[in-house]
PDB file of N, CA and C in Angstrom:
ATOM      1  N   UNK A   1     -47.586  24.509 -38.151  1.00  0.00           N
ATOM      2  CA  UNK A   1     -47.668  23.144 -37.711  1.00  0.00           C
ATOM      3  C   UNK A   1     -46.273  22.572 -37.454  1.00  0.00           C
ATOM      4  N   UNK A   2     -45.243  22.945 -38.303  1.00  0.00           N
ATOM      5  CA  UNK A   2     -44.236  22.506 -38.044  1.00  0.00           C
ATOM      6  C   UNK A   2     -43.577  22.935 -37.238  1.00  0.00           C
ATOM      7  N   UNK A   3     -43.715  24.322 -36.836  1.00  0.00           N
ATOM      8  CA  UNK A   3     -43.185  25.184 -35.783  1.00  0.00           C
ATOM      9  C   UNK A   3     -43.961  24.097 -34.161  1.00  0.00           C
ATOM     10  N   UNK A   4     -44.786  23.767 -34.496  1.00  0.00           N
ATOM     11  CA  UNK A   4     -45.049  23.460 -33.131  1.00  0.00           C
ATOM     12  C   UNK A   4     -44.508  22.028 -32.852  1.00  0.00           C
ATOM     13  N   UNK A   5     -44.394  21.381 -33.848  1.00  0.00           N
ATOM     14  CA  UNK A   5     -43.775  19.979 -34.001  1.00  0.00           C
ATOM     15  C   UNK A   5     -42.598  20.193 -33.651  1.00  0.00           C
ATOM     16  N   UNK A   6     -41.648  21.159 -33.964  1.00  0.00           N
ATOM     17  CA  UNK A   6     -40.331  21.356 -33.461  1.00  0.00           C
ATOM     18  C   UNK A   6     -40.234  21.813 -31.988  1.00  0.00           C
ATOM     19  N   UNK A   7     -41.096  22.459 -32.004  1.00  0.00           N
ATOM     20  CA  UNK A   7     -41.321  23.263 -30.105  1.00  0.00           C
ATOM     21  C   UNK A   7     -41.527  21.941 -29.141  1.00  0.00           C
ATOM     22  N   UNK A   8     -42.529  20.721 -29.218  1.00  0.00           N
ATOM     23  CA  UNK A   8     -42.684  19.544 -28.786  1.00  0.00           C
ATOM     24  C   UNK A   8     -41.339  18.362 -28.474  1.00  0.00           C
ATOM     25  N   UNK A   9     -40.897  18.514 -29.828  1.00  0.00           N
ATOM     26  CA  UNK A   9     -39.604  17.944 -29.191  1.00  0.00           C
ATOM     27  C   UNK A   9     -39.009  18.342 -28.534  1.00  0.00           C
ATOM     28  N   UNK A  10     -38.355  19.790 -29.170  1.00  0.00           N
ATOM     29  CA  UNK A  10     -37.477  20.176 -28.466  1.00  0.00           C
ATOM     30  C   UNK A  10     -38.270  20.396 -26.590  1.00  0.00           C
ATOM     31  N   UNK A  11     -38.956  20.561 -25.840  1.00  0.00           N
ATOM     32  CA  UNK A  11     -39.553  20.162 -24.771  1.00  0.00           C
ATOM     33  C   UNK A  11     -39.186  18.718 -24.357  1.00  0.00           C
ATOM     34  N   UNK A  12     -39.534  18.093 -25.317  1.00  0.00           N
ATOM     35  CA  UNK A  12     -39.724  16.396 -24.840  1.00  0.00           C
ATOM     36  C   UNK A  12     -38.194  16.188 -24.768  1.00  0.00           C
ATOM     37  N   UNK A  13     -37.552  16.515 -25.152  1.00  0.00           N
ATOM     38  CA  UNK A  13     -35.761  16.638 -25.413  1.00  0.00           C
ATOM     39  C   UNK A  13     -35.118  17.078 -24.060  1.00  0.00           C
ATOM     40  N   UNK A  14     -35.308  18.448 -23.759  1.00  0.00           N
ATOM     41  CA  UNK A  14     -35.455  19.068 -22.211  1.00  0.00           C
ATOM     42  C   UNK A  14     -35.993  18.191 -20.997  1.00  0.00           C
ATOM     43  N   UNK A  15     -37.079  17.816 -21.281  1.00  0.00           N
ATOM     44  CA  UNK A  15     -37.907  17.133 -20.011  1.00  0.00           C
ATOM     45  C   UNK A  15     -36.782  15.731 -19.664  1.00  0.00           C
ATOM     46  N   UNK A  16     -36.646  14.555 -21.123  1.00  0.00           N
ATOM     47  CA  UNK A  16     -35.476  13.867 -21.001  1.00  0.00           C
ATOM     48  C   UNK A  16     -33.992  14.488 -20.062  1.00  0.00           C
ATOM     49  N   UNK A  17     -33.661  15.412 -20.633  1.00  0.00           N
ATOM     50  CA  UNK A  17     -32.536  15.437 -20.335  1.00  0.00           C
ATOM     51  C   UNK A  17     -32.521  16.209 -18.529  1.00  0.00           C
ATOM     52  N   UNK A  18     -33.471  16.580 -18.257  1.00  0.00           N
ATOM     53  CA  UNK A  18     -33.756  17.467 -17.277  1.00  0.00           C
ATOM     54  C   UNK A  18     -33.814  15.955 -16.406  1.00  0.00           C
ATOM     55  N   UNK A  19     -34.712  14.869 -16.644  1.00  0.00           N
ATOM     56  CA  UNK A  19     -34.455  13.618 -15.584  1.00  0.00           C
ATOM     57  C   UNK A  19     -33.365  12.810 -16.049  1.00  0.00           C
ATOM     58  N   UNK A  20     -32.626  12.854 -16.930  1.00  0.00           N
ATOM     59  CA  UNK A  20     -31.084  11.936 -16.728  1.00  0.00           C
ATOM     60  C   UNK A  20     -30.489  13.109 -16.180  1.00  0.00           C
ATOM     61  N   UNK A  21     -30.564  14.460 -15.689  1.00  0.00           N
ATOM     62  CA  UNK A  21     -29.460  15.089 -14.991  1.00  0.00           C
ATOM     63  C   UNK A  21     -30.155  14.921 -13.453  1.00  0.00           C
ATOM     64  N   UNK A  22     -30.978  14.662 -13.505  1.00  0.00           N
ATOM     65  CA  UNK A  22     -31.708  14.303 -11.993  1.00  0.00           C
ATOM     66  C   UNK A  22     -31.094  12.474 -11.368  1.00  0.00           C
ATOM     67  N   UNK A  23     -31.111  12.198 -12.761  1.00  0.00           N
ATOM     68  CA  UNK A  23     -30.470  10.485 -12.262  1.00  0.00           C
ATOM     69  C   UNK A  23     -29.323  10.793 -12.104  1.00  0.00           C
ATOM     70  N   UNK A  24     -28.202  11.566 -12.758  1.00  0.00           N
ATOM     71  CA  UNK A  24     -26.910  11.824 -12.598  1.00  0.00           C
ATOM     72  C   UNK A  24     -26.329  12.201 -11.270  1.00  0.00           C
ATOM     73  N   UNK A  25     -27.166  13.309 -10.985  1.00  0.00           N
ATOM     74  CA  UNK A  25     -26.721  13.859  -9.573  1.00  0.00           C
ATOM     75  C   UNK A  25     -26.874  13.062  -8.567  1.00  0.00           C
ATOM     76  N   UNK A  26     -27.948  12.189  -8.307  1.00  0.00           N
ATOM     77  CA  UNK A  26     -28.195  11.353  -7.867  1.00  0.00           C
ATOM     78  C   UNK A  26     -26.967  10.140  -7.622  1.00  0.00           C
ATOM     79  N   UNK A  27     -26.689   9.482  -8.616  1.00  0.00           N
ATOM     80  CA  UNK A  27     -25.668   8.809  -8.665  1.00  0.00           C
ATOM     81  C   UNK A  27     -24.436   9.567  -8.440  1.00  0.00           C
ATOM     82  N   UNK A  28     -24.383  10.553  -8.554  1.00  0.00           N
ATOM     83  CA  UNK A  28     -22.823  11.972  -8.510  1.00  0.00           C
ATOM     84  C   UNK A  28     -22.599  11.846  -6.527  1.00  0.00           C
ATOM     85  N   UNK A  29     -24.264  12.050  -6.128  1.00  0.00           N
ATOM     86  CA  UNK A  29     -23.768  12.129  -4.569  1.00  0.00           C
ATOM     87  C   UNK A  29     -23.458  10.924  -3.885  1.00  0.00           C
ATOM     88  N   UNK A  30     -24.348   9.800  -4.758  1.00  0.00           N
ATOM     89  CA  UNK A  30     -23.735   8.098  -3.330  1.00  0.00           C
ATOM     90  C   UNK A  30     -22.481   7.887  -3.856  1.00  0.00           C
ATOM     91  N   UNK A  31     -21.649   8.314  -5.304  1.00  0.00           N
ATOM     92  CA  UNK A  31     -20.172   8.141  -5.068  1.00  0.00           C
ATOM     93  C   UNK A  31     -18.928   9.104  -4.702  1.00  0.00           C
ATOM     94  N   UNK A  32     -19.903  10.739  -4.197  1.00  0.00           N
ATOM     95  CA  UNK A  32     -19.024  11.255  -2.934  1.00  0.00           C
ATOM     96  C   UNK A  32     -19.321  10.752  -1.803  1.00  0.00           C
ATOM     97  N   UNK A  33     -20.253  10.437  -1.278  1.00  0.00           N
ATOM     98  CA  UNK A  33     -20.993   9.495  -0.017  1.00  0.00           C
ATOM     99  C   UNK A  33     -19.829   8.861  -0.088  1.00  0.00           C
ATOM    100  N   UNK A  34     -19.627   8.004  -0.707  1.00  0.00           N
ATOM    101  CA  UNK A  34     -18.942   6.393  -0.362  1.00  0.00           C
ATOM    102  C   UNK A  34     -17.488   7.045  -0.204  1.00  0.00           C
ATOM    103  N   UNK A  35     -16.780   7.787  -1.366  1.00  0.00           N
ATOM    104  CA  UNK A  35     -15.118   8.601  -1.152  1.00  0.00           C
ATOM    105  C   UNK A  35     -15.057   8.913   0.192  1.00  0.00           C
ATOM    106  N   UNK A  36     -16.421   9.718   0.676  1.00  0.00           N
ATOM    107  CA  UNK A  36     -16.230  10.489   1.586  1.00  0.00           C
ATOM    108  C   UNK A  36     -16.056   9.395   3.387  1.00  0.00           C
ATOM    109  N   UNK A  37     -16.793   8.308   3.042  1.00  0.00           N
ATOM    110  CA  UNK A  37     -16.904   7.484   3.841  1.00  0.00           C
ATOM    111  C   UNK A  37     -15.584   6.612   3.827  1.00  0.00           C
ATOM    112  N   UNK A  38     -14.743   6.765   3.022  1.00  0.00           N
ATOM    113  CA  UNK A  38     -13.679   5.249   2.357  1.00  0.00           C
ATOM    114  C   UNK A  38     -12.279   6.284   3.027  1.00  0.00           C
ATOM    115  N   UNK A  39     -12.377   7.937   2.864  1.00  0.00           N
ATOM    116  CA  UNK A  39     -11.386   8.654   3.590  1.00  0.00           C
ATOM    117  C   UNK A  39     -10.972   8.806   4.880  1.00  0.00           C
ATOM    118  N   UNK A  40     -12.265   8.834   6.005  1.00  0.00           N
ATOM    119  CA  UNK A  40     -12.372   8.958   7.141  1.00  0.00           C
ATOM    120  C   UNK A  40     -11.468   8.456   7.876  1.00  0.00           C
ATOM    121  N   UNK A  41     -10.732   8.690   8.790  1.00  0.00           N
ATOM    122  CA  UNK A  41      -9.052   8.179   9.258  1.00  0.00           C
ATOM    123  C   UNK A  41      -9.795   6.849   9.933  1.00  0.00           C
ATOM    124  N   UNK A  42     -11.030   6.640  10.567  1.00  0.00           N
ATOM    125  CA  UNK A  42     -11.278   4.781  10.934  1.00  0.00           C
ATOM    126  C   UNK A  42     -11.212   4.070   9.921  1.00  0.00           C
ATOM    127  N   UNK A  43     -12.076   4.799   9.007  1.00  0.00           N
ATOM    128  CA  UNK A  43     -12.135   3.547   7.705  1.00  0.00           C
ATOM    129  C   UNK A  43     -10.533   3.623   7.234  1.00  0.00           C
ATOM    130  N   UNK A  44      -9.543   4.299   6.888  1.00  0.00           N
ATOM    131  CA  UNK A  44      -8.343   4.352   6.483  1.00  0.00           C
ATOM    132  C   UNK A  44      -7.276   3.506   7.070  1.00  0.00           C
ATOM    133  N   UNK A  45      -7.721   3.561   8.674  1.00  0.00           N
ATOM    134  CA  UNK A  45      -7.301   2.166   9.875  1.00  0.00           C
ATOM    135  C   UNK A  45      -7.375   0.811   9.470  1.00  0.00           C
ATOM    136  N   UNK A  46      -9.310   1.503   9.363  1.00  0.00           N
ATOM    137  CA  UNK A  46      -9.035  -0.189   9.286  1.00  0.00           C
ATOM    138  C   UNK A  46      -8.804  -1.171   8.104  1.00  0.00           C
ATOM    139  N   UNK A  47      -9.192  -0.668   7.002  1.00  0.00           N
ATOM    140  CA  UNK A  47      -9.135  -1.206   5.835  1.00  0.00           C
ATOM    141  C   UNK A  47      -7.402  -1.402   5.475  1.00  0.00           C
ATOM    142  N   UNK A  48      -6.313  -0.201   6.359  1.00  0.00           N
ATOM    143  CA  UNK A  48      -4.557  -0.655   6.135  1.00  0.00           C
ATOM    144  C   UNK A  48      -4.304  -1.887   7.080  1.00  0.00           C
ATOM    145  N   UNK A  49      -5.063  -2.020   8.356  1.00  0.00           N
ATOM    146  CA  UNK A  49      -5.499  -3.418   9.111  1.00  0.00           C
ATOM    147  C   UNK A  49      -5.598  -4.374   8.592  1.00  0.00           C
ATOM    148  N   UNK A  50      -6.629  -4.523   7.709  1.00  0.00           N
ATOM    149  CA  UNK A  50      -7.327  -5.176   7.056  1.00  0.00           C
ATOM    150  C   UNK A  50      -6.373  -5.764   5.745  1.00  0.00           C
ATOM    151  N   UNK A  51      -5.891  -5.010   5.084  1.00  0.00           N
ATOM    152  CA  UNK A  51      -5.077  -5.314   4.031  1.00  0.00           C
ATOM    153  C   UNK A  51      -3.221  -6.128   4.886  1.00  0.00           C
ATOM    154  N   UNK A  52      -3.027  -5.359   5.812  1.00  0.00           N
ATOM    155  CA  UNK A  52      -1.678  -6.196   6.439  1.00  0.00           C
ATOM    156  C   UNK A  52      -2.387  -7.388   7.032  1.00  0.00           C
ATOM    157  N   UNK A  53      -3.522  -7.460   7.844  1.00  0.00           N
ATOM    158  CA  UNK A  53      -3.918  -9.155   8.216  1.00  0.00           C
ATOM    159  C   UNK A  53      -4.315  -9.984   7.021  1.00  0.00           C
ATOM    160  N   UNK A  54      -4.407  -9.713   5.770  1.00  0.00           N
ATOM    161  CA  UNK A  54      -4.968 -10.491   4.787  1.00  0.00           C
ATOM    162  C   UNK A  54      -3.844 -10.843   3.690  1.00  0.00           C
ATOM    163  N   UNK A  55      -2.845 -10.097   3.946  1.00  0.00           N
ATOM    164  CA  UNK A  55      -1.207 -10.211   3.374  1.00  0.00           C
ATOM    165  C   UNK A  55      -0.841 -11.643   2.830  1.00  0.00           C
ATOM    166  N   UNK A  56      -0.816 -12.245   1.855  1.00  0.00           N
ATOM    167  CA  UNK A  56      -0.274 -14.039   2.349  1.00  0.00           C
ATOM    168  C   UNK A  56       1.225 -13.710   2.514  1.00  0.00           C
ATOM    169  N   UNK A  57       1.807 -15.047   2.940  1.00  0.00           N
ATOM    170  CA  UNK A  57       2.989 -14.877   3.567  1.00  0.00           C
ATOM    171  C   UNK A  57       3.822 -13.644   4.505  1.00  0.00           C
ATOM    172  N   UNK A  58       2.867 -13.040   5.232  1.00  0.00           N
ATOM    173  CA  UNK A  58       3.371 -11.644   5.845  1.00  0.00           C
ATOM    174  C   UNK A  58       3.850 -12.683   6.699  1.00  0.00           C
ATOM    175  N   UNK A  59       3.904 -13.595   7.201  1.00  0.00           N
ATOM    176  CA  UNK A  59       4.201 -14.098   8.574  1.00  0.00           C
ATOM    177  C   UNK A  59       5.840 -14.372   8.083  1.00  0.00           C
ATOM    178  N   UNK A  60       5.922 -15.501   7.086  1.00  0.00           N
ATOM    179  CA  UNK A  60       7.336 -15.540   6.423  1.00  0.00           C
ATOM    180  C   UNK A  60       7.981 -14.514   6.109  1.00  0.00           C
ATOM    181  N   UNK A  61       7.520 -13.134   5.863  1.00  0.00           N
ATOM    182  CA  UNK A  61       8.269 -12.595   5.207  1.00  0.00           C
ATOM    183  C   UNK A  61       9.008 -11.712   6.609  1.00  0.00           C
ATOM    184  N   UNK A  62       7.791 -11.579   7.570  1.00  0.00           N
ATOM    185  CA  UNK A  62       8.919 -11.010   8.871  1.00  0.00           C
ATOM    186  C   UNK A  62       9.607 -11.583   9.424  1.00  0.00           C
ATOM    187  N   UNK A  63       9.398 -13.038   9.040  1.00  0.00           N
ATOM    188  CA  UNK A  63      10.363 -14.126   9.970  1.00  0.00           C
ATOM    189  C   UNK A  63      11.633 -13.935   8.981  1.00  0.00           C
ATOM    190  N   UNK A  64      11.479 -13.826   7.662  1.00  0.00           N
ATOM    191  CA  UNK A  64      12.961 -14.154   7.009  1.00  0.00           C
ATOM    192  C   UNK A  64      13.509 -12.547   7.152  1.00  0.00           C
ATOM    193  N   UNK A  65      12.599 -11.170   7.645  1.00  0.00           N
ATOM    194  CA  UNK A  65      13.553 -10.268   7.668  1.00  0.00           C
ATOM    195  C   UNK A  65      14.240 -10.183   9.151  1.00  0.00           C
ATOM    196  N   UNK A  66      13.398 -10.547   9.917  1.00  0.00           N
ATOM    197  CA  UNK A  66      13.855 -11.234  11.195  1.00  0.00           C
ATOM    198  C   UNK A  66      15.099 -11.588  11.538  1.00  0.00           C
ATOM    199  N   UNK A  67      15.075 -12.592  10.768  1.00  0.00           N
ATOM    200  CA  UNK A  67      16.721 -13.421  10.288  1.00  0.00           C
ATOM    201  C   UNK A  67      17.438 -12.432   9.920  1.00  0.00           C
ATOM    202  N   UNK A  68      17.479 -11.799   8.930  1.00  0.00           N
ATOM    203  CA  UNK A  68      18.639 -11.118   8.335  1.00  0.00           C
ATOM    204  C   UNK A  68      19.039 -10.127   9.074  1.00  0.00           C
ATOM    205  N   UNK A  69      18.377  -9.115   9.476  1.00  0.00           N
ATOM    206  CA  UNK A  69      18.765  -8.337  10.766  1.00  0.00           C
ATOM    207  C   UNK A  69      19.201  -9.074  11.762  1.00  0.00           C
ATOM    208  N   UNK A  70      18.896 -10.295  12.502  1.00  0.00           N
ATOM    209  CA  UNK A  70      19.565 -10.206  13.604  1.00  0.00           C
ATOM    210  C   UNK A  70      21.136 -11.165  12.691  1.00  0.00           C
ATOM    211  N   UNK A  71      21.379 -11.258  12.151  1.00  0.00           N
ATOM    212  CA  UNK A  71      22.432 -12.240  11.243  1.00  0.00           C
ATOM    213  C   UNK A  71      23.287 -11.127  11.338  1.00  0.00           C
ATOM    214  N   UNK A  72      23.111 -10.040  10.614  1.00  0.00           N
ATOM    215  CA  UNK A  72      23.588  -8.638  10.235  1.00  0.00           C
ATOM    216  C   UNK A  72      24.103  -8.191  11.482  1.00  0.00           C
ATOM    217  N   UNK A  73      23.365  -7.754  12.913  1.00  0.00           N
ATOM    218  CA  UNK A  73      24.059  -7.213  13.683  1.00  0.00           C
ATOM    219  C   UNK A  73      25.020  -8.219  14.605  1.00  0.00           C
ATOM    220  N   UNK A  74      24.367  -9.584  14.367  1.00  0.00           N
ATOM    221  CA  UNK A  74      25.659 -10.288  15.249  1.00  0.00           C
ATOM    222  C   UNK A  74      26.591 -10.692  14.125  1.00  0.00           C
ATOM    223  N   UNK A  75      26.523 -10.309  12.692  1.00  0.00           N
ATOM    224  CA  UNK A  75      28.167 -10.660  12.431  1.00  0.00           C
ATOM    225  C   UNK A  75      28.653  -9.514  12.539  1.00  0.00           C
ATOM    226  N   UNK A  76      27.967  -8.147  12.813  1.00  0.00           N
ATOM    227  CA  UNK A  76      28.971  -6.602  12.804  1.00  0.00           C
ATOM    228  C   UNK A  76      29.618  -7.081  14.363  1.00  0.00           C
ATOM    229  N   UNK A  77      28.713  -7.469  14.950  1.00  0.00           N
ATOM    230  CA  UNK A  77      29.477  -7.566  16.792  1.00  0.00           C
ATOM    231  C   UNK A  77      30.533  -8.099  16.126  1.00  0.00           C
ATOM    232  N   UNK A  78      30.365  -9.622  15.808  1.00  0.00           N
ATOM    233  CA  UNK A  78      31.587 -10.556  15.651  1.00  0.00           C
ATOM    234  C   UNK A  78      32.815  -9.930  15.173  1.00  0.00           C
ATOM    235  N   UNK A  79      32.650  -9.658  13.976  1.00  0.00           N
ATOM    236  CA  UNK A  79      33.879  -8.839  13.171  1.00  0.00           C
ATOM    237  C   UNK A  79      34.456  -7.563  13.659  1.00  0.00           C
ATOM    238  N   UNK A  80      33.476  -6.903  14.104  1.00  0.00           N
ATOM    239  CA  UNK A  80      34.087  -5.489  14.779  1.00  0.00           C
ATOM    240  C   UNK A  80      34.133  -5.060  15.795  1.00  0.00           C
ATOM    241  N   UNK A  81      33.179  -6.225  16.836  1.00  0.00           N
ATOM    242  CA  UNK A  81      33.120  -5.900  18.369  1.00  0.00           C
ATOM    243  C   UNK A  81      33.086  -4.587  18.402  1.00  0.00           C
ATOM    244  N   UNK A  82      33.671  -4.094  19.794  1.00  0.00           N
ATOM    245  CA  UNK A  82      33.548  -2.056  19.847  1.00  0.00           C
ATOM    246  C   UNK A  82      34.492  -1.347  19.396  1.00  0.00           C
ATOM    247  N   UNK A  83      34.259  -1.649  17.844  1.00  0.00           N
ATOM    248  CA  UNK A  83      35.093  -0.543  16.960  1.00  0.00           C
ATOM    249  C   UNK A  83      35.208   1.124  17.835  1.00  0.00           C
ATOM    250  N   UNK A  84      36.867   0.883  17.707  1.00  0.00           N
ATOM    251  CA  UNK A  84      36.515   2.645  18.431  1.00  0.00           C
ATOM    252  C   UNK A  84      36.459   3.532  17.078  1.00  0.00           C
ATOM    253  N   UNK A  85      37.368   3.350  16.438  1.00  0.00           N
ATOM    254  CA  UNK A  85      37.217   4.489  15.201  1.00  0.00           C
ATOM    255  C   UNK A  85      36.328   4.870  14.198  1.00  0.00           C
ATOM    256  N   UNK A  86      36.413   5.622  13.702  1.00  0.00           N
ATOM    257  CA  UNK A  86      35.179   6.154  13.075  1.00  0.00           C
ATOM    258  C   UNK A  86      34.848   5.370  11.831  1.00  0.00           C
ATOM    259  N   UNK A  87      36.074   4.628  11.342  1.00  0.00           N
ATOM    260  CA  UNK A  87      36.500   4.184  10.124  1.00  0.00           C
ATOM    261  C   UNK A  87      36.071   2.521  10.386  1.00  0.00           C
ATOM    262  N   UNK A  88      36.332   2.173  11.361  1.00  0.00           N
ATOM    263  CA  UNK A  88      35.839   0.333  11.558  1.00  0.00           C
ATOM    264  C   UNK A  88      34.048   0.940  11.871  1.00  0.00           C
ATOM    265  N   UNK A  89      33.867   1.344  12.314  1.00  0.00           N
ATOM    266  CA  UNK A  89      32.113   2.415  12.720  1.00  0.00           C
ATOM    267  C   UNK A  89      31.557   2.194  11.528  1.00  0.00           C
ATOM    268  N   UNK A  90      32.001   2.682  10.503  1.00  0.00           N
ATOM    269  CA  UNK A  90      31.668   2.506   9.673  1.00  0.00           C
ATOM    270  C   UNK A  90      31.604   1.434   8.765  1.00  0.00           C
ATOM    271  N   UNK A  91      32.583   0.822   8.406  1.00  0.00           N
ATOM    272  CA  UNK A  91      32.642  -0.578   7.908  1.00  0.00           C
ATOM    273  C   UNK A  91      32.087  -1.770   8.389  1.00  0.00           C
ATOM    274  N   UNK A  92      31.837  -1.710   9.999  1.00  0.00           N
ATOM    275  CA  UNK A  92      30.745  -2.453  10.358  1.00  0.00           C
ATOM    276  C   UNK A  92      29.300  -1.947   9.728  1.00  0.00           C
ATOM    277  N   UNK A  93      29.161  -0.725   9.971  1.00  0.00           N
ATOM    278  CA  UNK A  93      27.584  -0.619   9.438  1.00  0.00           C
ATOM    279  C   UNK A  93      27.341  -1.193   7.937  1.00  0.00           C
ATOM    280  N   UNK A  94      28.452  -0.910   7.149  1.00  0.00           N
ATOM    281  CA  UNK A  94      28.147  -0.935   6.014  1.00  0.00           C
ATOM    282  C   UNK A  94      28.068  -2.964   5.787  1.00  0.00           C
ATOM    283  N   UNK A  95      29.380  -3.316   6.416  1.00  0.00           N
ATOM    284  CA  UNK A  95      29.130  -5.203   6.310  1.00  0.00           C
ATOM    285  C   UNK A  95      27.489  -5.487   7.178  1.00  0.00           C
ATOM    286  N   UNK A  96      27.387  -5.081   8.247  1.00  0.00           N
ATOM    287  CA  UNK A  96      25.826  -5.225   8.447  1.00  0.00           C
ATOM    288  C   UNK A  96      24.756  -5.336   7.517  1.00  0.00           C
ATOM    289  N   UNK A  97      24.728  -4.468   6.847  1.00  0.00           N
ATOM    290  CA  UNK A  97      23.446  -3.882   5.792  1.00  0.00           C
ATOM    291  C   UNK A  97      24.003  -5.020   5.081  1.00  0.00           C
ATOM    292  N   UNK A  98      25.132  -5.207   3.675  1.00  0.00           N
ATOM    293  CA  UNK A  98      24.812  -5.871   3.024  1.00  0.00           C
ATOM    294  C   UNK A  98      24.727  -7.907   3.623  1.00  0.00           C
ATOM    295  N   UNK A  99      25.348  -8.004   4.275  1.00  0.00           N
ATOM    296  CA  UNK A  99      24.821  -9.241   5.579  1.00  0.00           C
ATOM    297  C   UNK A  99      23.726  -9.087   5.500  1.00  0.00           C
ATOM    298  N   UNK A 100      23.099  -8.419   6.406  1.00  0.00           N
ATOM    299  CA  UNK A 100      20.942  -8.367   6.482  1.00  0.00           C
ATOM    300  C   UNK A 100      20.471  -8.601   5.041  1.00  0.00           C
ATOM    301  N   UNK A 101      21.159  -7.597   4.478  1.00  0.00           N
ATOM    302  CA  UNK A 101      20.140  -7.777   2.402  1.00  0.00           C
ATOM    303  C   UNK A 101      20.238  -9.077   2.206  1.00  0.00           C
ATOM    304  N   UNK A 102      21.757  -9.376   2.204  1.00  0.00           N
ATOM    305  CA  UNK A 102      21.970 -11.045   1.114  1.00  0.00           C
ATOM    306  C   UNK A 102      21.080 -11.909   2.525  1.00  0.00           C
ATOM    307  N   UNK A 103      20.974 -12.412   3.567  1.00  0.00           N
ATOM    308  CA  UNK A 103      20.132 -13.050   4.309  1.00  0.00           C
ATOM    309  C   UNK A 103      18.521 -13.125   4.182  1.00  0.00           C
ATOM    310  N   UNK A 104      18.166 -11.746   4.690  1.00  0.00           N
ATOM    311  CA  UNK A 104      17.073 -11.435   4.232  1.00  0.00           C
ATOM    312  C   UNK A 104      16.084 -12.047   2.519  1.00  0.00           C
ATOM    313  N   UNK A 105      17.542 -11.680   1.710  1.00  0.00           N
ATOM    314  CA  UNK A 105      16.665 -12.087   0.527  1.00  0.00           C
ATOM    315  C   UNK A 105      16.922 -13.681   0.251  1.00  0.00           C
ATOM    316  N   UNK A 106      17.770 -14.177   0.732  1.00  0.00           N
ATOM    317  CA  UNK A 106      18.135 -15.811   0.344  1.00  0.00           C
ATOM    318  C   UNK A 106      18.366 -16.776   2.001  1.00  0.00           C
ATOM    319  N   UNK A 107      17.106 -15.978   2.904  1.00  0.00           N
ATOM    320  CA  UNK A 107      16.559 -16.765   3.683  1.00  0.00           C
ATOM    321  C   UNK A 107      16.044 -18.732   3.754  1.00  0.00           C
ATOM    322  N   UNK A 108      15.684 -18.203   2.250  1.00  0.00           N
ATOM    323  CA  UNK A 108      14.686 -19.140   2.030  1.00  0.00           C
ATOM    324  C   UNK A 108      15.826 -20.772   1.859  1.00  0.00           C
ATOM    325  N   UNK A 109      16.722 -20.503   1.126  1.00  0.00           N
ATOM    326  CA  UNK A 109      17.590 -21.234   0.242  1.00  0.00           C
ATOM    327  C   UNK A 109      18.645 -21.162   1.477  1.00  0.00           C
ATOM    328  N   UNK A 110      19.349 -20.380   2.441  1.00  0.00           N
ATOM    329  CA  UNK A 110      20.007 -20.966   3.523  1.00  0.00           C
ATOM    330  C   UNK A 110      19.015 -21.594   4.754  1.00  0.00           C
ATOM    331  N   UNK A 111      18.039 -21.466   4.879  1.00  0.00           N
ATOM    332  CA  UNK A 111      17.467 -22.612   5.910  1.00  0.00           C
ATOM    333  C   UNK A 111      17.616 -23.984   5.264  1.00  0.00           C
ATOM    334  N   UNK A 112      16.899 -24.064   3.926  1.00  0.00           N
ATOM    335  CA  UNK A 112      17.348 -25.110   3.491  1.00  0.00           C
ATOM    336  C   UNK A 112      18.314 -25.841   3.227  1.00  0.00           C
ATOM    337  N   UNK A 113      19.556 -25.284   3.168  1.00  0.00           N
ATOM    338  CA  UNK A 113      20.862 -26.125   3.639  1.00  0.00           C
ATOM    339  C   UNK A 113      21.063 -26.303   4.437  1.00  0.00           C
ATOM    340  N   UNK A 114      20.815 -25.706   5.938  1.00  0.00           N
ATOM    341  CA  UNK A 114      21.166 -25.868   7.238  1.00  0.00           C
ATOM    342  C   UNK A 114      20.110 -27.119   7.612  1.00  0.00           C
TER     343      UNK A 114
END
């Protein structure tokens, strides 16, 4: 009697676990479905689309890098005009870059004095 009482569960134990691995797989394939759908190079388009049009301040932030680059290459003109040597070539590039950085990042605080 007890032998069969143990045989019953253990069945009823199996049958359980035999439909939560049926619910599992189930749920296992709609979240490769969806990976598989979220990889696809359109969806990858559009959703990097999607994330740069929904950006706040993307508009300010190209306008103030805007600024600093063009700040940067017209003070390298100014200061170095057509450096012939390799050595002013260089020292313009390098006053450029840090010109564009310090602009770029304290955009905000020189419009407002001007």
């Amino acid at each position: 009697m007890k032998e069969r009482n143990h045989t019953a569960t253990l069945e009823e134990t199996i049958r359980v676990l035999k439909i939560k691995q049926t619910q599992e797989l189930v749920v296992l394939n709609e979240q490769f479905q969806n990976v598989y759908d979220s990889v696809k190079p359109a969806n990858l388009i559009k959703s990097t689309i999607n994330e740069i049009v929904n950006t706040p301040n993307l508009k300010h932030n190209l306008i103030n890098n805007l600024i600093g680059l063009s700040t940067g290459y017209l003070s390298k003109k100014i200061m170095f005009g057509g450096a012939k040597g390799p050595v002013k070539k260089v020292l313009g590039t390098v006053a450029q870059f840090f010109i564009t950085n310090f602009v770029s990042k304290h955009s905000d605080s020189i419009t407002n004095k001007l």
